[in-house]
C-alpha atoms as a PDB file:
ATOM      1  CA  UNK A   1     -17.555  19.348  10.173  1.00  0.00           C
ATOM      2  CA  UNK A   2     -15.121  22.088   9.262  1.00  0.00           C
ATOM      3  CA  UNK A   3     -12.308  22.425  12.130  1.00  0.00           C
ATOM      4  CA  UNK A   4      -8.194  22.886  12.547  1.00  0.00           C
ATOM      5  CA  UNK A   5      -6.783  18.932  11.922  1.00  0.00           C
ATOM      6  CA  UNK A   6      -3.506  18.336  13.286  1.00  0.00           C
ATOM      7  CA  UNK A   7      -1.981  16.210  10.209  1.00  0.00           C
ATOM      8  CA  UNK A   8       0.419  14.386  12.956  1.00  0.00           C
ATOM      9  CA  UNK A   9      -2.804  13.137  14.488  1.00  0.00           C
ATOM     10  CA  UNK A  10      -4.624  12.187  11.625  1.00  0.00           C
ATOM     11  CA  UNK A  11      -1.852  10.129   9.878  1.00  0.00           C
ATOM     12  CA  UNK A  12      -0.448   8.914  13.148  1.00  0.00           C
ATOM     13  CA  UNK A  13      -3.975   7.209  13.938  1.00  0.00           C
ATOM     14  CA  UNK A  14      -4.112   5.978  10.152  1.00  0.00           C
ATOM     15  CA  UNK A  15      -0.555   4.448  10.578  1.00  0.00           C
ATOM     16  CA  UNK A  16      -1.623   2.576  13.994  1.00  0.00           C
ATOM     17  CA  UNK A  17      -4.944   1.324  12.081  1.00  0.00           C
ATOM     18  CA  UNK A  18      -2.429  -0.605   9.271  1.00  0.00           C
ATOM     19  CA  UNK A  19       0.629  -1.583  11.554  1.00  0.00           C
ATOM     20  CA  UNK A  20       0.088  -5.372  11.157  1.00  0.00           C
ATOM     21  CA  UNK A  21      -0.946  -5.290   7.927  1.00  0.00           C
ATOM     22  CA  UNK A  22       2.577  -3.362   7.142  1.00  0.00           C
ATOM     23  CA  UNK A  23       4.057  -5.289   9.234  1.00  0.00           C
ATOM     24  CA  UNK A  24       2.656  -8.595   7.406  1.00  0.00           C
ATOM     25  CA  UNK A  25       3.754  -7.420   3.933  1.00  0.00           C
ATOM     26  CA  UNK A  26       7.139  -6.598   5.386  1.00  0.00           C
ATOM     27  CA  UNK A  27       6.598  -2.025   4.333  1.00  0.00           C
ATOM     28  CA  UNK A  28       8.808   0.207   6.316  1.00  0.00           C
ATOM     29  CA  UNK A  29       7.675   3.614   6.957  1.00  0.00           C
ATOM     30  CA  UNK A  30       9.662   6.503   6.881  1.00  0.00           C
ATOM     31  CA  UNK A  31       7.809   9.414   8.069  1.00  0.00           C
ATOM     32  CA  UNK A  32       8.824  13.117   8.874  1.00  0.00           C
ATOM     33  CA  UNK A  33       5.711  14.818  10.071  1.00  0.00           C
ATOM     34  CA  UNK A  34       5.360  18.579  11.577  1.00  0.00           C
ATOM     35  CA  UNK A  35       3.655  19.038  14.888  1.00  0.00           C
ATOM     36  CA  UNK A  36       3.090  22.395  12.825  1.00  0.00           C
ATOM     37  CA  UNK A  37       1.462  21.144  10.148  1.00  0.00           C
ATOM     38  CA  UNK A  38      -2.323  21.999  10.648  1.00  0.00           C
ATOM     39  CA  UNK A  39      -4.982  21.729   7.869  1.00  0.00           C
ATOM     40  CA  UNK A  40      -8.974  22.895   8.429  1.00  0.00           C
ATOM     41  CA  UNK A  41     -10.984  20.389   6.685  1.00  0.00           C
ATOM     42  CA  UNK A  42     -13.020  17.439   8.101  1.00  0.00           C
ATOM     43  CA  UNK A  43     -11.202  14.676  10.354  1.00  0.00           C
ATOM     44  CA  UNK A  44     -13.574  11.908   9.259  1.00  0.00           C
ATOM     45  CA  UNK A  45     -12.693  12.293   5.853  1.00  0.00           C
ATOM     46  CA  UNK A  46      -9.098  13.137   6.151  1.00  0.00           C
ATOM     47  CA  UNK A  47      -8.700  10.117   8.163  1.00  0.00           C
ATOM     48  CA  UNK A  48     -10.264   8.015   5.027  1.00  0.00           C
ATOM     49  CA  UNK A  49      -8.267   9.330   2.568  1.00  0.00           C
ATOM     50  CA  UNK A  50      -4.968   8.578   4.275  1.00  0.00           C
ATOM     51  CA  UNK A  51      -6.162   5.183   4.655  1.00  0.00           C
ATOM     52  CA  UNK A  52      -6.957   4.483   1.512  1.00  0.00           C
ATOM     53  CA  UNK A  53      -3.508   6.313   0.280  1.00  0.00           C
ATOM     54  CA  UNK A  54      -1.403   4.159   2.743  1.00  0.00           C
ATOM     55  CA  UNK A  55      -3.587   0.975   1.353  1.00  0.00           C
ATOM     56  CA  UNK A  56      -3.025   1.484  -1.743  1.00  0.00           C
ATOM     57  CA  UNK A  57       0.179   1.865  -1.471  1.00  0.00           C
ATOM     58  CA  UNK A  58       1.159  -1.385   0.780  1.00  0.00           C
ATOM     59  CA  UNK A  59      -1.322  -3.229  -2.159  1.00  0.00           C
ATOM     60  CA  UNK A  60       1.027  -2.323  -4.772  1.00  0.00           C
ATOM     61  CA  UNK A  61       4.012  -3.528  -2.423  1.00  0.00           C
ATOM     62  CA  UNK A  62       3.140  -7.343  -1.922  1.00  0.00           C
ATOM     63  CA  UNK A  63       6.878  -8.439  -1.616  1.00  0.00           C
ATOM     64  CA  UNK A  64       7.636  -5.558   0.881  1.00  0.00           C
ATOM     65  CA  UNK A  65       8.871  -1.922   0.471  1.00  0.00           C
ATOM     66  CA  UNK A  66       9.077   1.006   1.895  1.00  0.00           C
ATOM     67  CA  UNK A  67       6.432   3.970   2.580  1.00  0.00           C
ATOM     68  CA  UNK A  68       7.626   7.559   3.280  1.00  0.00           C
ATOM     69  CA  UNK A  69       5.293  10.456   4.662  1.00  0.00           C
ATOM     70  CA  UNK A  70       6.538  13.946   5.077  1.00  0.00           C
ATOM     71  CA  UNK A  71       4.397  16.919   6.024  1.00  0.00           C
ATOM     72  CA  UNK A  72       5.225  20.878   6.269  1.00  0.00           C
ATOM     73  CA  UNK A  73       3.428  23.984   7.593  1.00  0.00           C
ATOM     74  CA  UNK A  74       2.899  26.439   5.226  1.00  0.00           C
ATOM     75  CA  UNK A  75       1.865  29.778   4.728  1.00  0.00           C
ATOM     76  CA  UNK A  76      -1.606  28.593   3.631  1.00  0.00           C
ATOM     77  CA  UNK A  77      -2.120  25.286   5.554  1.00  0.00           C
ATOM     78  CA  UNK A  78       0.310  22.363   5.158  1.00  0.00           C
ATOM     79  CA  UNK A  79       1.993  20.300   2.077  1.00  0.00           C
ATOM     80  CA  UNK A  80       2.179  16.459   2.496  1.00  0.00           C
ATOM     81  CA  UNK A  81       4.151  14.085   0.578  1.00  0.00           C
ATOM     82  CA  UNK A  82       3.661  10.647   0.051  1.00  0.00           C
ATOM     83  CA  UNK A  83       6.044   8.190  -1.912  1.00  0.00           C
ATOM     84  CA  UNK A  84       6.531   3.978  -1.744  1.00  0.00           C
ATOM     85  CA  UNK A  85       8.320   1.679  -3.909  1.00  0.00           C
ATOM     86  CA  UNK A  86       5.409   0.174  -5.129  1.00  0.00           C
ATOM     87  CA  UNK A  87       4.452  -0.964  -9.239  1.00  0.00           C
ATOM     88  CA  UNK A  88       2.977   2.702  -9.653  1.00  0.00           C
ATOM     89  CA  UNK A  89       0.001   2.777 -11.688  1.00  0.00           C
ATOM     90  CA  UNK A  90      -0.013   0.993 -15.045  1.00  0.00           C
ATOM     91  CA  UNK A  91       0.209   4.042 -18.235  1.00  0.00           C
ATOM     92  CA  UNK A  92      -3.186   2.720 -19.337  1.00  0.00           C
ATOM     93  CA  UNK A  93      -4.886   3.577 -16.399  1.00  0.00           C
ATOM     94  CA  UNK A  94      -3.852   7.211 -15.827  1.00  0.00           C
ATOM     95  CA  UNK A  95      -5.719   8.823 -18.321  1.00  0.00           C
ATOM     96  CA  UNK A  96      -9.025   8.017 -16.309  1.00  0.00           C
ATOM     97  CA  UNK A  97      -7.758   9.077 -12.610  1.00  0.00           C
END
């Protein structure tokens, strides 16, 4: 269901879901997220897509790293950012995402 999503909420409760398992891979996160930054969409499935973002990220960090998160308010809804030190995704592979 459609509805205003507080994008401190959602990725806060995605963060608390993978604290040990950052914590286990030794991934820092860096975030700088706006109270302001509000999105309508569906919660469920924002909530599944950070996790699966902040996943794939700490899987292409096994020796450690660092995750950073930073949202904005816009005019229109709300940018986020999303960066790690991870292996990226190999050239071969980028053609079919």
């Amino acid at each position: 269901m459609r509805a205003p999503i507080s994008l401190e909420t959602v990725i806060e409760t995605s963060l608390s879901f993978l604290g040990e398992k950052f914590r286990r891979r030794q991934v820092s996160v860096e975030k700088r997220i706006s109270a302001a930054a509000v999105v309508d969409g569906d919660a469920e499935k924002l909530q599944q897509l950070f996790l699966n973002l902040f996943l794939n990220a700490r899987d292409a960090m096994p020796k450690g790293g660092w995750l950073s998160i930073v949202t904005r308010a816009t005019a229109d809804g709300a940018t986020v950012e999303v960066a790690d030190t991870g292996s990226g995704i190999p050239a071969e592979q980028l053609s079919r995402i």
